[in-house]
PDB file of N, CA and C in Angstrom:
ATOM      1  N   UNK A   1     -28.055  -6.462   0.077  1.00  0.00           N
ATOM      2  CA  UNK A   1     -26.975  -7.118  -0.641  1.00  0.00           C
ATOM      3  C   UNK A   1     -25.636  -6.647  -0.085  1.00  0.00           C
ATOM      4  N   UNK A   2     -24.952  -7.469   0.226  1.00  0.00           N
ATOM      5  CA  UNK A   2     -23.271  -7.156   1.100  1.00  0.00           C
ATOM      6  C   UNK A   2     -22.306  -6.977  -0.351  1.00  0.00           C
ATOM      7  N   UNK A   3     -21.446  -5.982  -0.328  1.00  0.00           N
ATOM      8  CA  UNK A   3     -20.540  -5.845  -1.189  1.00  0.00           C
ATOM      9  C   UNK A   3     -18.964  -6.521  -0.494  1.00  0.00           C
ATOM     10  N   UNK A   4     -19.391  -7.130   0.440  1.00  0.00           N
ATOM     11  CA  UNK A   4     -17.889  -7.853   1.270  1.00  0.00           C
ATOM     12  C   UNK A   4     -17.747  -9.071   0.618  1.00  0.00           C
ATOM     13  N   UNK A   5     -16.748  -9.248  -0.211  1.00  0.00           N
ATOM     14  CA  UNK A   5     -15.971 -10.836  -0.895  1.00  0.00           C
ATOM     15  C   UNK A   5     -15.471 -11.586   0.391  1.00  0.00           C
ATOM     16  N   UNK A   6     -15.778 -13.225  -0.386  1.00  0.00           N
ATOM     17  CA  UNK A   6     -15.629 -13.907   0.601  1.00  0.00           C
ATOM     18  C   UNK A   6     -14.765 -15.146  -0.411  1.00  0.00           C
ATOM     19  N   UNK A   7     -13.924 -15.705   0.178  1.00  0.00           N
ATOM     20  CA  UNK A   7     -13.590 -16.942  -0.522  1.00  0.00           C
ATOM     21  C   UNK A   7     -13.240 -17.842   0.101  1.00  0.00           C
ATOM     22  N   UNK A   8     -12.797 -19.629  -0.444  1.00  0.00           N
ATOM     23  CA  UNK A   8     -12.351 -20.265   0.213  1.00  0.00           C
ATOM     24  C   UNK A   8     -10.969 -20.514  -0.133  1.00  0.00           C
ATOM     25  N   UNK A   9      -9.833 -20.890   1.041  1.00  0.00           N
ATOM     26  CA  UNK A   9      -9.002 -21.247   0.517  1.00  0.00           C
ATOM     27  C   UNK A   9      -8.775 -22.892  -0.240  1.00  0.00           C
ATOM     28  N   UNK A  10      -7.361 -23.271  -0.594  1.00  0.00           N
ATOM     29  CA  UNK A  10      -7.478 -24.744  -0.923  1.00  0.00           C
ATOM     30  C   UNK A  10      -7.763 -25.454   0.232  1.00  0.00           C
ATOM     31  N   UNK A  11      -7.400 -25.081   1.577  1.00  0.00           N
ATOM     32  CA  UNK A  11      -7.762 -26.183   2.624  1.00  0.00           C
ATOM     33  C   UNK A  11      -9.167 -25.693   2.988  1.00  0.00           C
ATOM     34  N   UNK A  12      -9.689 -25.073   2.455  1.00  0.00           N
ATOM     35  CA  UNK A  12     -11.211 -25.140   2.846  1.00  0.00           C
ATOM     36  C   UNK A  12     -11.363 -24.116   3.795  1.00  0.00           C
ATOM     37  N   UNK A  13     -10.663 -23.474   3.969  1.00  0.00           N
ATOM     38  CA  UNK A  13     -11.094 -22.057   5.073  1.00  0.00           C
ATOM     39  C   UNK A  13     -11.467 -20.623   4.732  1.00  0.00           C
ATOM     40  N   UNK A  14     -12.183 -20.053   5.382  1.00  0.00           N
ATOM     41  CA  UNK A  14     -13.325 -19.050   4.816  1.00  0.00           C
ATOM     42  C   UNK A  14     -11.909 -17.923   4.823  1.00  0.00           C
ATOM     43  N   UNK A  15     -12.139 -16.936   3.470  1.00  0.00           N
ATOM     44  CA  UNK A  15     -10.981 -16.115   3.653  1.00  0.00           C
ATOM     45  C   UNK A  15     -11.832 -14.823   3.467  1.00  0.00           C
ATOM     46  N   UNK A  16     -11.592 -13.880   3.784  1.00  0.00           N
ATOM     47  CA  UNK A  16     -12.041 -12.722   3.278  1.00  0.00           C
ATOM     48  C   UNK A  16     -11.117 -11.502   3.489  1.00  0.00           C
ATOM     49  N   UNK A  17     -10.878 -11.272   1.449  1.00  0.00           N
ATOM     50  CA  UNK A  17     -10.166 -10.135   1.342  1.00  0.00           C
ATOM     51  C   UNK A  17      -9.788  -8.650   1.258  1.00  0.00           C
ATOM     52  N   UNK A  18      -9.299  -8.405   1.787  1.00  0.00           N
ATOM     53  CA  UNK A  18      -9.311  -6.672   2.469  1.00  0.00           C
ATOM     54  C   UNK A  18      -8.610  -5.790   1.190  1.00  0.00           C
ATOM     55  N   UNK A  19      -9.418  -4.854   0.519  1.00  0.00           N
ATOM     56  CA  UNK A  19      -8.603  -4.074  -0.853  1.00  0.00           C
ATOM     57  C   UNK A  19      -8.332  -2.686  -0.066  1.00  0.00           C
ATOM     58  N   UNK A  20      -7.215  -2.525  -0.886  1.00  0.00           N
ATOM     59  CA  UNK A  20      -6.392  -0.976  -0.502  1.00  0.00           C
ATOM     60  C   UNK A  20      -7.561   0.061  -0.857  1.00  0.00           C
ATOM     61  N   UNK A  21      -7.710   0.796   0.210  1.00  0.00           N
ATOM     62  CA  UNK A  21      -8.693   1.693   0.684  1.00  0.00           C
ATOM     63  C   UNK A  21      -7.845   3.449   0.354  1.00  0.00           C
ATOM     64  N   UNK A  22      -6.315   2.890   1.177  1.00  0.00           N
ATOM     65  CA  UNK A  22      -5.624   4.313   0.996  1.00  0.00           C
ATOM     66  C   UNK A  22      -4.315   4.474   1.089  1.00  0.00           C
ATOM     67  N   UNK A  23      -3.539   5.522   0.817  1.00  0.00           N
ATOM     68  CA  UNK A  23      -1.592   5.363   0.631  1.00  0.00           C
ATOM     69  C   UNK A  23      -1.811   6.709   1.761  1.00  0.00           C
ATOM     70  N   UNK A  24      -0.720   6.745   2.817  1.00  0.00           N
ATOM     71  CA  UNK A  24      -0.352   7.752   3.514  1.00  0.00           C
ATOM     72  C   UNK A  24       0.919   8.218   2.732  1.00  0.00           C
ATOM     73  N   UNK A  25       0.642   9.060   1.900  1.00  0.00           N
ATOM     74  CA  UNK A  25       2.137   9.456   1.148  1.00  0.00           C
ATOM     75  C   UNK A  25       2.845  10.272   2.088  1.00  0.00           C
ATOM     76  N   UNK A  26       2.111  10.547   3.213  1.00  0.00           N
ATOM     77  CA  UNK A  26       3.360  11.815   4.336  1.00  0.00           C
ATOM     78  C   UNK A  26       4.256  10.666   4.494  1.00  0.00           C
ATOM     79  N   UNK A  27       3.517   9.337   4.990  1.00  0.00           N
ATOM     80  CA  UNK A  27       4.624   8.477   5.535  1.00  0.00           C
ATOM     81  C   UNK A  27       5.486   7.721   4.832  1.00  0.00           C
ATOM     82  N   UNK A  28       4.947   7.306   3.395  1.00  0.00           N
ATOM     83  CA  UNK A  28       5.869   6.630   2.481  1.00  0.00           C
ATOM     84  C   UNK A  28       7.523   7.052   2.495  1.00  0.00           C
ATOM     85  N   UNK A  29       7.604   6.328   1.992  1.00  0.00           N
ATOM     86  CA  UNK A  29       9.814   6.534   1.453  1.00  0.00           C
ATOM     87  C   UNK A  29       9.947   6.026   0.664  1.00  0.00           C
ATOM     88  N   UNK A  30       8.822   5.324  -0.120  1.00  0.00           N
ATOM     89  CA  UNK A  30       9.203   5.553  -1.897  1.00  0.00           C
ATOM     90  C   UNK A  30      10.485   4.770  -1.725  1.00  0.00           C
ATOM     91  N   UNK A  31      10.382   3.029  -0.670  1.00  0.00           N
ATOM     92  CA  UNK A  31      10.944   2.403  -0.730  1.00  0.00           C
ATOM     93  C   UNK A  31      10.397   1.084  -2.270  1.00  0.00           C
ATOM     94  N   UNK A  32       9.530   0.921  -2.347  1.00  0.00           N
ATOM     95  CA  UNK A  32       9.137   0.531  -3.823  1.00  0.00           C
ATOM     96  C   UNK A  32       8.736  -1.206  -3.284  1.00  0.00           C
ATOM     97  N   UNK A  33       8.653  -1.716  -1.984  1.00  0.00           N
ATOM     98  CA  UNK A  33       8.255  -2.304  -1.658  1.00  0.00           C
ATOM     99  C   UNK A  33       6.801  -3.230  -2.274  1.00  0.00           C
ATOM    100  N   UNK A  34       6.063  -2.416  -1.492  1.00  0.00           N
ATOM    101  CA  UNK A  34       4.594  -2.750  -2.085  1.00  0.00           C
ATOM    102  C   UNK A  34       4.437  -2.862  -3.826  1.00  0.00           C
ATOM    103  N   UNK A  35       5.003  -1.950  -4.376  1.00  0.00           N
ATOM    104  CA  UNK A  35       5.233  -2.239  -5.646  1.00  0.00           C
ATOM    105  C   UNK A  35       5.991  -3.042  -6.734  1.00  0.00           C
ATOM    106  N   UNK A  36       6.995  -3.664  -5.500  1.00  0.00           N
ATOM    107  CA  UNK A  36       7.192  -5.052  -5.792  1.00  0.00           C
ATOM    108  C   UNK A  36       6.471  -6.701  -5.547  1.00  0.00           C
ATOM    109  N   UNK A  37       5.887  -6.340  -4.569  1.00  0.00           N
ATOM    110  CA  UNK A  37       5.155  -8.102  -4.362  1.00  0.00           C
ATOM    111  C   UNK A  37       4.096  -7.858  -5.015  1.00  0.00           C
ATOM    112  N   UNK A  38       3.169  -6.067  -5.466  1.00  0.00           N
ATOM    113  CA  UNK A  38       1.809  -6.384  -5.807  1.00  0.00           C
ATOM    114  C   UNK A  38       1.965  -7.459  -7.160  1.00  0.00           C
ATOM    115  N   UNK A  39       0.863  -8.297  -7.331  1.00  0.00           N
ATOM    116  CA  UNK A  39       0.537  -9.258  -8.597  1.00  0.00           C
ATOM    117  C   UNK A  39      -0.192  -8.525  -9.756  1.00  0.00           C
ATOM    118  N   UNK A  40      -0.883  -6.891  -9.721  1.00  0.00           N
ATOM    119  CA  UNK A  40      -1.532  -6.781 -10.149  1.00  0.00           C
ATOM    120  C   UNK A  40      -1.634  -4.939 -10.611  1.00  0.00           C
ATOM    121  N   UNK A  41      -0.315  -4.466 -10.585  1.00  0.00           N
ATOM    122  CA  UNK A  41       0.296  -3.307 -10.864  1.00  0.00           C
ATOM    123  C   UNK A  41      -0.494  -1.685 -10.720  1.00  0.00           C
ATOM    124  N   UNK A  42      -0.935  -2.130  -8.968  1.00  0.00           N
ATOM    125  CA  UNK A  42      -1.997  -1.250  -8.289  1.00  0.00           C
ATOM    126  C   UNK A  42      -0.385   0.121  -7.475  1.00  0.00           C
ATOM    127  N   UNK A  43       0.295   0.199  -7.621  1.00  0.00           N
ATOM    128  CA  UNK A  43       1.077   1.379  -7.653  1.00  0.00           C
ATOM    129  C   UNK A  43       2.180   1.510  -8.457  1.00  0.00           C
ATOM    130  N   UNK A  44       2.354   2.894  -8.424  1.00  0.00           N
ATOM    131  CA  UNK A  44       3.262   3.526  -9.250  1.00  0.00           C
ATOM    132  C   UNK A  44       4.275   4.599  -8.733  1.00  0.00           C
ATOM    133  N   UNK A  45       5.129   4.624  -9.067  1.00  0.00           N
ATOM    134  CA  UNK A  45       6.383   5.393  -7.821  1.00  0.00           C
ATOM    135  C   UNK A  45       6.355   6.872  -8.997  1.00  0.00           C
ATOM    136  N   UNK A  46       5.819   7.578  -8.238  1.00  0.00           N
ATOM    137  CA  UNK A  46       6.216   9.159  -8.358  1.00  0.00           C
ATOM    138  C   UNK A  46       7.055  10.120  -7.888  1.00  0.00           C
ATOM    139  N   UNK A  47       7.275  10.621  -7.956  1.00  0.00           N
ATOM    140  CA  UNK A  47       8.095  12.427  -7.831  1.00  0.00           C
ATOM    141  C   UNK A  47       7.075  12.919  -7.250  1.00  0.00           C
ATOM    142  N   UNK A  48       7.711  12.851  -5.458  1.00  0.00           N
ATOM    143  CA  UNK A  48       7.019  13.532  -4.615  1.00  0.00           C
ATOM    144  C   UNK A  48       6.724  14.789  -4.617  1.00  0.00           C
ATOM    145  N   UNK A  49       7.690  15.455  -5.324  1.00  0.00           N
ATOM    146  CA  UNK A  49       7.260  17.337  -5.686  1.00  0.00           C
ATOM    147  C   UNK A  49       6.406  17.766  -6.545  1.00  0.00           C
ATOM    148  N   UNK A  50       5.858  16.336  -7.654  1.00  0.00           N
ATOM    149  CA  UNK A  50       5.016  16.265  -8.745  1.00  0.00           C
ATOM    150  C   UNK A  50       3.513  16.590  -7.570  1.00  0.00           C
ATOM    151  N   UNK A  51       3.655  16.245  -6.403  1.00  0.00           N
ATOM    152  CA  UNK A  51       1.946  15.862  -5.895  1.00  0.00           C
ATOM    153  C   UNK A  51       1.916  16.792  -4.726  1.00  0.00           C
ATOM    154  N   UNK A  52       2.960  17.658  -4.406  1.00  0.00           N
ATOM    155  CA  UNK A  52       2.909  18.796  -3.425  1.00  0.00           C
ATOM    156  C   UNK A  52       2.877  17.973  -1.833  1.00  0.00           C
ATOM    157  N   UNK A  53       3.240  16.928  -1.641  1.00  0.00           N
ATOM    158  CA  UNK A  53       3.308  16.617  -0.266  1.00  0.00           C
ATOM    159  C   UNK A  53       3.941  16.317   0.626  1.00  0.00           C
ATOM    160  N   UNK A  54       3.724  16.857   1.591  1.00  0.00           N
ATOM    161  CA  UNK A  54       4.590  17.318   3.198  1.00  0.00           C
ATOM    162  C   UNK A  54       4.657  15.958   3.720  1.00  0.00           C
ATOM    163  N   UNK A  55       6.223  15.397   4.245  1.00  0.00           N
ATOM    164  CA  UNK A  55       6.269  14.260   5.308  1.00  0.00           C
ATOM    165  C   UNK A  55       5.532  14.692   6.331  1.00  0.00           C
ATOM    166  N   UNK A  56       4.624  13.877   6.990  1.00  0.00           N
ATOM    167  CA  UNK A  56       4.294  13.426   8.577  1.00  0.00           C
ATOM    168  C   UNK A  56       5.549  14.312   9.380  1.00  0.00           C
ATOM    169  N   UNK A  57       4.911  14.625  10.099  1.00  0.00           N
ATOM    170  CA  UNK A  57       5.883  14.634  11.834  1.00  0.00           C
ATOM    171  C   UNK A  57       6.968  13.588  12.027  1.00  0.00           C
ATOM    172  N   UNK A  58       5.896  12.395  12.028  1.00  0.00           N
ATOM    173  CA  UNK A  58       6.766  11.277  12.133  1.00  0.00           C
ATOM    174  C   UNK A  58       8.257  10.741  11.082  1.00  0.00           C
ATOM    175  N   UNK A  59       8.202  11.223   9.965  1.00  0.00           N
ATOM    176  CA  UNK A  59       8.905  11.116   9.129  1.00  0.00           C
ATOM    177  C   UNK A  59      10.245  11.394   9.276  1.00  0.00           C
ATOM    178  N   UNK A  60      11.615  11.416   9.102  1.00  0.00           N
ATOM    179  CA  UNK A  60      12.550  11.468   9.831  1.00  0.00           C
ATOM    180  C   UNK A  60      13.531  11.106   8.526  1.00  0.00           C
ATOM    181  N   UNK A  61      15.050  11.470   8.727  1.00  0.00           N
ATOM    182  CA  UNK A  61      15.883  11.230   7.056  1.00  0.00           C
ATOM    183  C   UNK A  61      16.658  10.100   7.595  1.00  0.00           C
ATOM    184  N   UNK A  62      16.915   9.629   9.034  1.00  0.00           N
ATOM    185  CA  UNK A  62      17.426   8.560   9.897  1.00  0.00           C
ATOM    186  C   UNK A  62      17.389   7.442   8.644  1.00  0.00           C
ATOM    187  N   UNK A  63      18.191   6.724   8.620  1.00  0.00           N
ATOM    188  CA  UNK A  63      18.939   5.575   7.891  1.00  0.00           C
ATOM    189  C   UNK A  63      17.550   4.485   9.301  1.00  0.00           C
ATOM    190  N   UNK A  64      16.748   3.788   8.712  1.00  0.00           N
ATOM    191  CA  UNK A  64      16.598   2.532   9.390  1.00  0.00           C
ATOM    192  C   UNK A  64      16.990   1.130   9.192  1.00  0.00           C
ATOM    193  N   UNK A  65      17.053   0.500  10.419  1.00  0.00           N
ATOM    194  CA  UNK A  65      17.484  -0.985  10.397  1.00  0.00           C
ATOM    195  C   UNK A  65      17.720  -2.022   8.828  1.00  0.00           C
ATOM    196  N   UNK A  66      16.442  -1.456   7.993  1.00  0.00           N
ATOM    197  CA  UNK A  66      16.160  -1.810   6.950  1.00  0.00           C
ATOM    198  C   UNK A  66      17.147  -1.420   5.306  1.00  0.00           C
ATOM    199  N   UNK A  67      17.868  -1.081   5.736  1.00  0.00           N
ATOM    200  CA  UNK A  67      19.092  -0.497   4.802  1.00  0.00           C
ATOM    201  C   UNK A  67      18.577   0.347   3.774  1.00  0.00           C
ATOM    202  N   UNK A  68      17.536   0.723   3.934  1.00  0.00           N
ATOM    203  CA  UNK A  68      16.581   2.370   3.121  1.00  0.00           C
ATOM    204  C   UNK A  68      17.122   3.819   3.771  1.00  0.00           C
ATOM    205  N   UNK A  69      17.247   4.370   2.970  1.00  0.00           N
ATOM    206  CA  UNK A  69      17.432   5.587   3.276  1.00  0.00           C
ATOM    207  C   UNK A  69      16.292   6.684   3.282  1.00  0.00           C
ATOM    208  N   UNK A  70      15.228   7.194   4.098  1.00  0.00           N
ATOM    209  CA  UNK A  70      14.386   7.635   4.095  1.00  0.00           C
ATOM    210  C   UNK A  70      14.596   9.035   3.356  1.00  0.00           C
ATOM    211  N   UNK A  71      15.713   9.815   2.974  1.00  0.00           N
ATOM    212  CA  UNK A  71      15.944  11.002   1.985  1.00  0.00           C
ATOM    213  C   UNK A  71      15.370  10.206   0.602  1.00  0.00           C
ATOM    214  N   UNK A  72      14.203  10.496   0.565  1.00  0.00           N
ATOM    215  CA  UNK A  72      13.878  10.185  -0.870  1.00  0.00           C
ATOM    216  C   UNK A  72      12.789  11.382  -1.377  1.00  0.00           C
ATOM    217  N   UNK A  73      13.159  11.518  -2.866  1.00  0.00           N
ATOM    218  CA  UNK A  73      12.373  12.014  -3.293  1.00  0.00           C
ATOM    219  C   UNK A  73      11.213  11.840  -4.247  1.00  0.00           C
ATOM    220  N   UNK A  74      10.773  10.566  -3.722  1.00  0.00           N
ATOM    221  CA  UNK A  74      10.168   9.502  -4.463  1.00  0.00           C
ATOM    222  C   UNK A  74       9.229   8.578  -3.904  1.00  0.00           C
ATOM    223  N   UNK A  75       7.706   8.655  -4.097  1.00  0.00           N
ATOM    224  CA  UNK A  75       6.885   8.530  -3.382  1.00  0.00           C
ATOM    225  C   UNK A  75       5.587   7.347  -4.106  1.00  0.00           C
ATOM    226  N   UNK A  76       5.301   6.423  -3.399  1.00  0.00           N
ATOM    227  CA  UNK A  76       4.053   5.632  -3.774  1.00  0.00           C
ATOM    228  C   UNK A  76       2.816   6.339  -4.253  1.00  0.00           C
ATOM    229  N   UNK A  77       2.214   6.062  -4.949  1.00  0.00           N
ATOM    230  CA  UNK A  77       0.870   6.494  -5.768  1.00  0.00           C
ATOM    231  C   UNK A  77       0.018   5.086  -6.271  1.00  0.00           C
ATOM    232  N   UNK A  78      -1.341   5.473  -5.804  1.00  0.00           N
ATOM    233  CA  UNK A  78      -2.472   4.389  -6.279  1.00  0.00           C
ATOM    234  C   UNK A  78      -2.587   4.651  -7.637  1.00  0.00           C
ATOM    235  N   UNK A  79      -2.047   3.662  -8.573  1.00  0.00           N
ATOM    236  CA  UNK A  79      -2.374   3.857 -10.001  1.00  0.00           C
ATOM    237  C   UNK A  79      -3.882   3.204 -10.029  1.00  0.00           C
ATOM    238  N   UNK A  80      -3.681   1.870  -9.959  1.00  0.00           N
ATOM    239  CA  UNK A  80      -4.941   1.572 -10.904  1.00  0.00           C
ATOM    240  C   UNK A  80      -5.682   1.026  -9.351  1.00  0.00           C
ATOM    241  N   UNK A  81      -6.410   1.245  -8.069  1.00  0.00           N
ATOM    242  CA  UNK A  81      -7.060   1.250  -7.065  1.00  0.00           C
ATOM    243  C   UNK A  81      -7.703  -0.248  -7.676  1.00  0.00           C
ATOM    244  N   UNK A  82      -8.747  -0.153  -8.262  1.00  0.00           N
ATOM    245  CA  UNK A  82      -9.770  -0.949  -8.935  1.00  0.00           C
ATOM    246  C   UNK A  82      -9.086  -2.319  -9.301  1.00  0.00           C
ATOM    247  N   UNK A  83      -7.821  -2.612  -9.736  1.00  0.00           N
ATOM    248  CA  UNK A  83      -7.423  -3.963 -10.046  1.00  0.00           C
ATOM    249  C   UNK A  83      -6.532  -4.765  -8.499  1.00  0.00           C
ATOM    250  N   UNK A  84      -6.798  -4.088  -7.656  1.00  0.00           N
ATOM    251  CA  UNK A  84      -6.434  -4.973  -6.138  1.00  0.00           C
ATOM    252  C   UNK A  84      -7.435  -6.024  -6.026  1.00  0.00           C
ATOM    253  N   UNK A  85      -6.850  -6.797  -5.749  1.00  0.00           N
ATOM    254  CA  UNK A  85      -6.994  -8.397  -5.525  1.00  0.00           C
ATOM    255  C   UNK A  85      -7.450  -8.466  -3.811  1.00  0.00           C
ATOM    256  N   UNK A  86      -6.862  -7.186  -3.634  1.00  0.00           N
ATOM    257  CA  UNK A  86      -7.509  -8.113  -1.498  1.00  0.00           C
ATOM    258  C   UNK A  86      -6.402  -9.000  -0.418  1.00  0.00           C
ATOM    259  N   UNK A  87      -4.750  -9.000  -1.442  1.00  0.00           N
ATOM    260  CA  UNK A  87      -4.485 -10.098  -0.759  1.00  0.00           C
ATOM    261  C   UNK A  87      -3.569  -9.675   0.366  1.00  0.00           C
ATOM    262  N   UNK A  88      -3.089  -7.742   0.585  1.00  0.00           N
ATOM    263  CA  UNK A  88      -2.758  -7.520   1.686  1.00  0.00           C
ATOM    264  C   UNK A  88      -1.618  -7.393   1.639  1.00  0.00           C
ATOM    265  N   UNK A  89      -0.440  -7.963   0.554  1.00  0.00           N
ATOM    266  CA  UNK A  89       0.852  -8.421   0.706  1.00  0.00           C
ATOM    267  C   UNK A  89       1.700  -6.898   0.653  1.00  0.00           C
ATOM    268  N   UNK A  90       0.934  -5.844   0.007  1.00  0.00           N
ATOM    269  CA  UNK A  90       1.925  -4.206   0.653  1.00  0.00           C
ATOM    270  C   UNK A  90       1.593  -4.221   1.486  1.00  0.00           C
ATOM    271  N   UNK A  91       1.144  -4.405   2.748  1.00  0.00           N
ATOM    272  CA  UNK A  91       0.890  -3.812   3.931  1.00  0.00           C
ATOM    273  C   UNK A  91       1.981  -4.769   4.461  1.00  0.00           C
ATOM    274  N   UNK A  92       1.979  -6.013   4.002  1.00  0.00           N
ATOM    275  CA  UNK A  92       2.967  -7.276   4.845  1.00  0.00           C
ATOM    276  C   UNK A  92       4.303  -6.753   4.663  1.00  0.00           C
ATOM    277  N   UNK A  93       4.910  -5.365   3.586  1.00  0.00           N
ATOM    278  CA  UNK A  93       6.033  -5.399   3.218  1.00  0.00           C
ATOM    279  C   UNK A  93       6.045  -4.180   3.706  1.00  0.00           C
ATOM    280  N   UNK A  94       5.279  -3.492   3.657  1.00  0.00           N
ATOM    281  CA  UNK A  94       5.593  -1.932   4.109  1.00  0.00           C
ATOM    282  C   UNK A  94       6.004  -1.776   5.440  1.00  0.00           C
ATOM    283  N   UNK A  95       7.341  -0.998   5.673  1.00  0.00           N
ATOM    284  CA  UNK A  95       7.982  -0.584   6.690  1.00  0.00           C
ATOM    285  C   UNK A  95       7.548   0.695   7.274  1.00  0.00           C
ATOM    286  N   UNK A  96       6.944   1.599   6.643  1.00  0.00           N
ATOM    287  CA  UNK A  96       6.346   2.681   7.883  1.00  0.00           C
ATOM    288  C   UNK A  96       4.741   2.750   7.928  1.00  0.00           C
ATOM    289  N   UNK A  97       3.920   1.244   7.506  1.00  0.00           N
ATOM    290  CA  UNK A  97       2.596   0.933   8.104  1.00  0.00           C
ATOM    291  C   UNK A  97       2.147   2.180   6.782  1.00  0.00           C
ATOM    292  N   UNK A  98       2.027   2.685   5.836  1.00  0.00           N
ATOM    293  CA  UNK A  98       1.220   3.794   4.827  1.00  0.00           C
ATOM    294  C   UNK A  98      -0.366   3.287   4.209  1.00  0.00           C
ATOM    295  N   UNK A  99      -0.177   1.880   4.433  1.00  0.00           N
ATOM    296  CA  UNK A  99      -1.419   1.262   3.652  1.00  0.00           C
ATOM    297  C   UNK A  99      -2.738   1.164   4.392  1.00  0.00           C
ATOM    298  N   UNK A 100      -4.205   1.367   4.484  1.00  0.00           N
ATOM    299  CA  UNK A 100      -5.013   0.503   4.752  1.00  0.00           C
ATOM    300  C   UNK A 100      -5.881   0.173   4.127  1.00  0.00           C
ATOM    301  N   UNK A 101      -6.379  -0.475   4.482  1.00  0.00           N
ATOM    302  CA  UNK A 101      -7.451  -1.664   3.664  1.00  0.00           C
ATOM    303  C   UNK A 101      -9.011  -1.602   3.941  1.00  0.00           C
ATOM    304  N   UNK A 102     -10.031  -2.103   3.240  1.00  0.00           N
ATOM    305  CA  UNK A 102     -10.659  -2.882   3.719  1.00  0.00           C
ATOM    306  C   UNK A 102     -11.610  -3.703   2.952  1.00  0.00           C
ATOM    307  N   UNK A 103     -12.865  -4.711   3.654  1.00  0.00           N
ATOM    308  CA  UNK A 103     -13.134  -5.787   3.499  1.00  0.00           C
ATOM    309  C   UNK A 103     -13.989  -5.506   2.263  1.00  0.00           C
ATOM    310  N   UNK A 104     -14.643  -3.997   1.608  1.00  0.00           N
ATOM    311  CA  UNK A 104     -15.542  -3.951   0.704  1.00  0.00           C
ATOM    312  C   UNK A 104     -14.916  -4.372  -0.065  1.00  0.00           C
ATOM    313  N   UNK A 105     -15.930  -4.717  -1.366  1.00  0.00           N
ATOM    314  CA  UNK A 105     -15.456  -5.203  -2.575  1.00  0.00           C
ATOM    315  C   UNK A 105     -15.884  -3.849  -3.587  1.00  0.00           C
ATOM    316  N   UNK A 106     -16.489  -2.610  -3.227  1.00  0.00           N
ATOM    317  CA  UNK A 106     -17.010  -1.888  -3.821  1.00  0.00           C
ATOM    318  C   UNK A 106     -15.869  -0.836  -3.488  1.00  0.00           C
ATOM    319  N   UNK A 107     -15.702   0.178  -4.401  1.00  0.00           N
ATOM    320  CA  UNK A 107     -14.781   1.291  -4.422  1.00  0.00           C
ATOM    321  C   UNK A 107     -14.922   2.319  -3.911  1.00  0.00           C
ATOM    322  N   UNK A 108     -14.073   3.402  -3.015  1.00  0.00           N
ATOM    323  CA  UNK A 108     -14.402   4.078  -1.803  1.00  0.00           C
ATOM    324  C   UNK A 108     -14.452   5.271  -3.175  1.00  0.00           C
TER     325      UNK A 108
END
């Protein structure tokens, strides 16, 4: 038995949706992104000193293109994992790539 969801869209094309698997909080900036387009109130913006964690290497306080200020002290968290839908749209919004996914429908 496959735990991979499959659907169709309205024009009839096979879709299959990918659920949030994991948050890279080194890389977040607790720009609040993803937690704006989700439909289905799968994060929650925390107090990065609340969860003890170190930026990435990569992480940097540089002002980007994106008019965010990466000095934040304020960080993405998987509230409710289990009510993702599959449809991908934090990863489409997220600016330092923190999200991945995948195709199970069963919970890691």
């Amino acid at each position: 038995m496959s735990d991979v969801v499959t659907g169709v869209t309205r024009g009839g094309e096979v879709w299959t949706p990918a659920f949030v698997r994991a948050l890279d909080q080194g890389k977040c900036i607790g720009c609040g992104r993803c937690f704006k387009v989700c439909p289905r109130e799968v994060f929650e913006l925390v107090d990065r000193d609340d969860l003890e964690i170190e930026a990435d290497d990569d992480w940097d306080d540089d002002d980007d293109d994106d008019g965010f200020s990466d000095d934040t002290s304020m960080v993405m968290h998987l509230m409710n994992l289990l009510d993702c839908i599959g449809c991908q749209a934090c990863s489409k919004v997220c600016p330092k790539k923190c999200l991945s996914h995948s195709p199970s429908g069963v919970a890691a």
